[in-house]
Protein backbone atom coordinates (compact mmCIF):
# COMPACT_ATOMS: atom_id res chain seq x y z
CA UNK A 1 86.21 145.57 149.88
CA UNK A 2 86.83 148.94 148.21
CA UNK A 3 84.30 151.35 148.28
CA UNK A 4 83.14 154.46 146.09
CA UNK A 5 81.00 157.44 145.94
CA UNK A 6 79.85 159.77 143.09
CA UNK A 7 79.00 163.22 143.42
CA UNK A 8 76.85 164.76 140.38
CA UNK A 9 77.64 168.21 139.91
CA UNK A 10 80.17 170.96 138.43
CA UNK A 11 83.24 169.52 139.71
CA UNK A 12 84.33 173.85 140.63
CA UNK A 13 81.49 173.98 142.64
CA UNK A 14 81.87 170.92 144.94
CA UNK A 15 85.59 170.27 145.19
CA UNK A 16 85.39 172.68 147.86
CA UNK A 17 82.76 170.96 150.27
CA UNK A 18 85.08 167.83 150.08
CA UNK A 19 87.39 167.26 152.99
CA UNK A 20 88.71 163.63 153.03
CA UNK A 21 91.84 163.22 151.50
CA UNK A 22 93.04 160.94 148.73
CA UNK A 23 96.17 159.23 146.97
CA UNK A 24 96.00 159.82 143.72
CA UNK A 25 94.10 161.91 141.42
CA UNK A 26 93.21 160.61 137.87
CA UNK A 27 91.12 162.78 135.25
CA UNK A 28 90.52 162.88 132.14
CA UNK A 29 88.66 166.60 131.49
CA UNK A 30 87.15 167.92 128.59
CA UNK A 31 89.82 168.91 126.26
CA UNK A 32 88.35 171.87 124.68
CA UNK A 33 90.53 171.01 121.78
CA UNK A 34 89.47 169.11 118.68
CA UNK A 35 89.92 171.74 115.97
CA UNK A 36 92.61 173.95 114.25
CA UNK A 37 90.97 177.18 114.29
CA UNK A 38 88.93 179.27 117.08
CA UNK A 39 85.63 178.74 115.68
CA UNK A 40 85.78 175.12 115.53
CA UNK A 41 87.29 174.78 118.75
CA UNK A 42 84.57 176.95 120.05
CA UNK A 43 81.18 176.32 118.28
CA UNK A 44 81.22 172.84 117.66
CA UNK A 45 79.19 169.93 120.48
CA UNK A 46 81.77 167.52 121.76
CA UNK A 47 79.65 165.01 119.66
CA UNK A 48 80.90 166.98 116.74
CA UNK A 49 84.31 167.43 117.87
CA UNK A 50 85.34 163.50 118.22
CA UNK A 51 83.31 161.47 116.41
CA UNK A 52 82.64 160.42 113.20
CA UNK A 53 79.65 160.23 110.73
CA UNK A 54 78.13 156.75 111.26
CA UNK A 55 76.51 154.31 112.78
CA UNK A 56 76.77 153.03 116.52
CA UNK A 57 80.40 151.69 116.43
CA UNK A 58 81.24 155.27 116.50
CA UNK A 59 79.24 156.25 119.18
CA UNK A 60 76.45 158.52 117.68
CA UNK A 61 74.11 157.23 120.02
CA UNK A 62 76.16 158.07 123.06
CA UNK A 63 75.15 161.64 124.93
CA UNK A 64 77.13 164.62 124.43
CA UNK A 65 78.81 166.33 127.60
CA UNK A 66 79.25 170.21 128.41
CA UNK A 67 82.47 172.34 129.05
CA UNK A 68 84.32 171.49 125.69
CA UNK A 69 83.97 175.19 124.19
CA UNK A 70 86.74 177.35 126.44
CA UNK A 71 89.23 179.50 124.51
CA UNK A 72 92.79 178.68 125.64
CA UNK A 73 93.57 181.03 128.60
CA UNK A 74 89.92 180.40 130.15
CA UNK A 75 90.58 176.14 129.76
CA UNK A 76 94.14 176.80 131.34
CA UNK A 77 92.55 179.00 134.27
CA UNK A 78 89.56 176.86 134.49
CA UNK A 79 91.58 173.36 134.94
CA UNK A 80 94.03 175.15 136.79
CA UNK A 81 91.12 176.16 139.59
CA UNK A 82 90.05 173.06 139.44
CA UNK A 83 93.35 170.87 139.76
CA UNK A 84 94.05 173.12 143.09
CA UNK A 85 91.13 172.27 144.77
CA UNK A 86 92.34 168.12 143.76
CA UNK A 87 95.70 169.33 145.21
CA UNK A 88 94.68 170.39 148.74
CA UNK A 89 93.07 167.57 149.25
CA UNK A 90 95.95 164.96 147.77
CA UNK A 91 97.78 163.77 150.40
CA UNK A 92 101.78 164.77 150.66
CA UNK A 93 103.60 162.40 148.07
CA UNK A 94 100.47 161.86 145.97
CA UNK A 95 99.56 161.64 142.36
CA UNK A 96 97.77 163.74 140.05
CA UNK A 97 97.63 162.23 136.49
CA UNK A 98 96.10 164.12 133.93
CA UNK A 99 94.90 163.56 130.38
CA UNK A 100 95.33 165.58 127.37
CA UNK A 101 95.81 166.00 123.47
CA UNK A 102 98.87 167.32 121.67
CA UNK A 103 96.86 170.65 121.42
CA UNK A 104 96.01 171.08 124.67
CA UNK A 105 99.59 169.91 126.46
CA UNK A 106 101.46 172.78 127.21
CA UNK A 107 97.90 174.49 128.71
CA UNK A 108 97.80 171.12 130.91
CA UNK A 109 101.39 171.08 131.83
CA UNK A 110 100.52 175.20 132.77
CA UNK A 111 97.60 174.17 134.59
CA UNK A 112 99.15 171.00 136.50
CA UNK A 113 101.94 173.33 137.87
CA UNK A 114 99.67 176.61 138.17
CA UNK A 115 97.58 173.97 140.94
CA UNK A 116 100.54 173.64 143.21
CA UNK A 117 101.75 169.89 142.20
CA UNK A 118 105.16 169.47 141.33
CA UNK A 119 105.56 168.32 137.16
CA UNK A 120 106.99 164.94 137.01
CA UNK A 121 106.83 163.94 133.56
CA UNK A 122 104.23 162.96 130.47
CA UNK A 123 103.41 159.32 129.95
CA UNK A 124 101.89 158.37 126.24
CA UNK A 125 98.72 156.55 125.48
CA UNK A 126 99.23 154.74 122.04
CA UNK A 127 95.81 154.37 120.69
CA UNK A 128 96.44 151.02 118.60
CA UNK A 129 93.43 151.18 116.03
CA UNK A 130 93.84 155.12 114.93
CA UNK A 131 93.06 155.85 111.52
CA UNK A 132 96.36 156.96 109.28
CA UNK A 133 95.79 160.11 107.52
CA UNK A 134 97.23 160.29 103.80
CA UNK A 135 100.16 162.40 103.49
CA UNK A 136 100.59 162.99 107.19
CA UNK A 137 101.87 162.00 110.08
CA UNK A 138 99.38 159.31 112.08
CA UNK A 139 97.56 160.92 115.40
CA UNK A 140 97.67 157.62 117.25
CA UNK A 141 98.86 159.42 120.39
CA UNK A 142 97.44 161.18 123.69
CA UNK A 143 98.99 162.07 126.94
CA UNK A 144 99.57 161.67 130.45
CA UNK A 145 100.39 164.80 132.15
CA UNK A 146 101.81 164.12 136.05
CA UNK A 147 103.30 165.02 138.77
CA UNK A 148 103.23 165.13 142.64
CA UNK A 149 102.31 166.66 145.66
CA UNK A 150 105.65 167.13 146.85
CA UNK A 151 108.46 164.56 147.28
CA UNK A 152 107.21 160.88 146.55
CA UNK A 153 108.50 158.03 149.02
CA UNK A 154 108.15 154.62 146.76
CA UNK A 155 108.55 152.96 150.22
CA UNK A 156 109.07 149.23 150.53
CA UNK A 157 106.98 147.57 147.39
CA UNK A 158 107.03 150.05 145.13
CA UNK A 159 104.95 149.82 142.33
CA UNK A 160 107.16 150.27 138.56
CA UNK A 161 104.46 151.49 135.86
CA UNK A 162 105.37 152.38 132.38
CA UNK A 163 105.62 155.30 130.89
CA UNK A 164 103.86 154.01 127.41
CA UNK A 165 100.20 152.58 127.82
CA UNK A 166 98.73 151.09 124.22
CA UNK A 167 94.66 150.71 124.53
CA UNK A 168 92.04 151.36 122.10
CA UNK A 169 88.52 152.66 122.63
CA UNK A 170 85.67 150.54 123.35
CA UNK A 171 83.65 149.25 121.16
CA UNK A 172 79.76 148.44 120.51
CA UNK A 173 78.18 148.54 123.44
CA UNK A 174 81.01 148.68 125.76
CA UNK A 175 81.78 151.83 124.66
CA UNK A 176 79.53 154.45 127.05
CA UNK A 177 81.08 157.50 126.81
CA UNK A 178 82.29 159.85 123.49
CA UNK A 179 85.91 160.05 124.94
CA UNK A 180 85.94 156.63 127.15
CA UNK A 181 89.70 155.26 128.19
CA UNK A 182 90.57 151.55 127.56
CA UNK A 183 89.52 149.74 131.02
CA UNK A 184 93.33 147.87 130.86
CA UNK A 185 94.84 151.20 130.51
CA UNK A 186 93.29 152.66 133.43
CA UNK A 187 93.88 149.48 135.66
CA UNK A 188 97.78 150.37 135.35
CA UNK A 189 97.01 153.60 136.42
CA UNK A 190 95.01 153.43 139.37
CA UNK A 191 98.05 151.17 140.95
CA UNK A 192 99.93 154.60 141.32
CA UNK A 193 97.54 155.17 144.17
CA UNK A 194 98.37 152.59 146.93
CA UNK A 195 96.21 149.69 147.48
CA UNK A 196 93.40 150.30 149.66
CA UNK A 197 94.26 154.10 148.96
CA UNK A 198 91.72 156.10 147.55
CA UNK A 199 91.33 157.72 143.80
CA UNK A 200 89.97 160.76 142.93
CA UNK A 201 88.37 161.74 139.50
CA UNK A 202 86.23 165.10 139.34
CA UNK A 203 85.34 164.01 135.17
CA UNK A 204 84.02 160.49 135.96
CA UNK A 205 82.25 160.15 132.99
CA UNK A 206 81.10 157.02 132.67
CA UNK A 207 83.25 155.59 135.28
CA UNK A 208 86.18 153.79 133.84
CA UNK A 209 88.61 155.00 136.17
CA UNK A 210 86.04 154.54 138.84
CA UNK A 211 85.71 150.43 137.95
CA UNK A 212 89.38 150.29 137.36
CA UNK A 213 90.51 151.81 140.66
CA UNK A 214 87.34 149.22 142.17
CA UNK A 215 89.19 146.13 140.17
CA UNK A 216 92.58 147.12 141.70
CA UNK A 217 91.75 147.48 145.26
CA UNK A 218 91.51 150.80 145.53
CA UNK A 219 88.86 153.02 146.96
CA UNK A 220 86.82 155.62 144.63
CA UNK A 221 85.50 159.08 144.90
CA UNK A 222 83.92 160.74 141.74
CA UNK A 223 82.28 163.81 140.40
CA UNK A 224 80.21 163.54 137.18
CA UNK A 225 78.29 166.77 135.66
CA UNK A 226 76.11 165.35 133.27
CA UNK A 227 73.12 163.67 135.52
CA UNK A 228 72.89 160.70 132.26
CA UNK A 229 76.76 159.85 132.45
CA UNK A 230 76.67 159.89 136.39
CA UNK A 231 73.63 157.22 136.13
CA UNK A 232 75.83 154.95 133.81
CA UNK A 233 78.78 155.54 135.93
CA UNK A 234 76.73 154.55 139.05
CA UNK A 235 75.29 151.36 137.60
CA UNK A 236 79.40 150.62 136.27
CA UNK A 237 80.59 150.73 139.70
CA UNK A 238 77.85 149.15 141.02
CA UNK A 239 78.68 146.20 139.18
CA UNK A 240 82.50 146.62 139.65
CA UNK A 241 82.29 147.12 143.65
């Protein structure tokens, strides 16, 4: 049976104390994007950042998280810090797959490099239900910054993942967290890691990729900032273990 644990905490403070090394690691950070000027990249809650006026289908009754107000050189240093502590402790031929916006890619690709893992490529995430925008171009789109530590051995039964993934947000009340990742997305994912091998996500969140590396086989180690999203990601993999 796969296990898990979740830290609660600023992921920069305790990815240093952790010593056990993992397979794969799978974030999705705050993106400290969500606006075409400084000021409302900088002053705005998260809350106000990615969601829309309305009722609970759009999550206004969801809790807001921290750490989505960094100017662009302090997100690239700050992920970039924080990526290198995931990279000393991924073993050789691991994974580190990273979320991100069209803003925020080339800081991510930066930061993904800056940590010591070797860039192998961006993977899309097609969000199926995005809203078009009149005389524009649709933003239906995130991304899936990766790459390695090192040389990767596929060995014997290598796993063969896309490099397109199309999910949409939960809904109603399975949707627990402001920027929460389809649950079938993040099941392809995990399988990067071997099985049995363990994941590693310093933004749990509410603990999607937690309960999707749990579904898969995989083991789970988490750090979560916000004490209210670490509770709902500890009752999620409670149920998913």
């Amino acid at each position: 049976m796969a296990a898990w644990t979740l830290h609660t905490g600023d992921a920069l403070t305790l990815l240093p104390d952790l010593t056990d090394p993992v397979d794969a690691v799978i974030c999705d950070p705050p993106y400290n994007s969500g606006g075409r000027t400084m000021t409302a990249r900088t002053s705005r809650t998260a809350r106000q950042k990615y969601l829309t006026e309305g009722g609970r289908n759009h999550g206004f009754d969801l809790g807001d998280f921290t750490g989505d107000n960094r100017d662009q050189r302090s997100y690239t240093s700050w992920l970039s810090q924080i990526l290198a502590h995931c990279h000393r402790l991924t073993r050789p031929g691991g994974a580190a797959l990273v979320f991100t916006d069209w803003r925020q890619l080339p800081a991510t690709t930066d930061a993904v490099q800056a940590a010591g893992y070797t860039w192998r490529g961006i993977a899309v995430w097609h969000k199926a239900t995005a809203r078009p925008q009149p005389g524009r171009l649709k933003q239906d789109c995130e991304f899936i910054v990766w790459g390695s530590r090192g040389a990767m051995v596929p060995g014997n039964d290598p796993v063969y993942l896309p490099g397109h993934f199309t999910g949409s947000q939960p809904r109603g009340d399975n949707r627990r967290h402001i920027t929460q990742k389809p649950l079938e997305v993040m099941r392809q994912l995990v399988r990067i890691c071997p099985p049995g091998g363990t994941v590693l996500d310093p933004f749990t969140g509410s603990g999607t990729t937690g309960a999707a590396a749990l579904a898969e086989g995989r083991n789970f180690v988490g750090i979560e900032q916000s004490p209210a999203y670490a509770t709902i990601a500890r009752d999620r993999l409670t149920t998913a273990a």
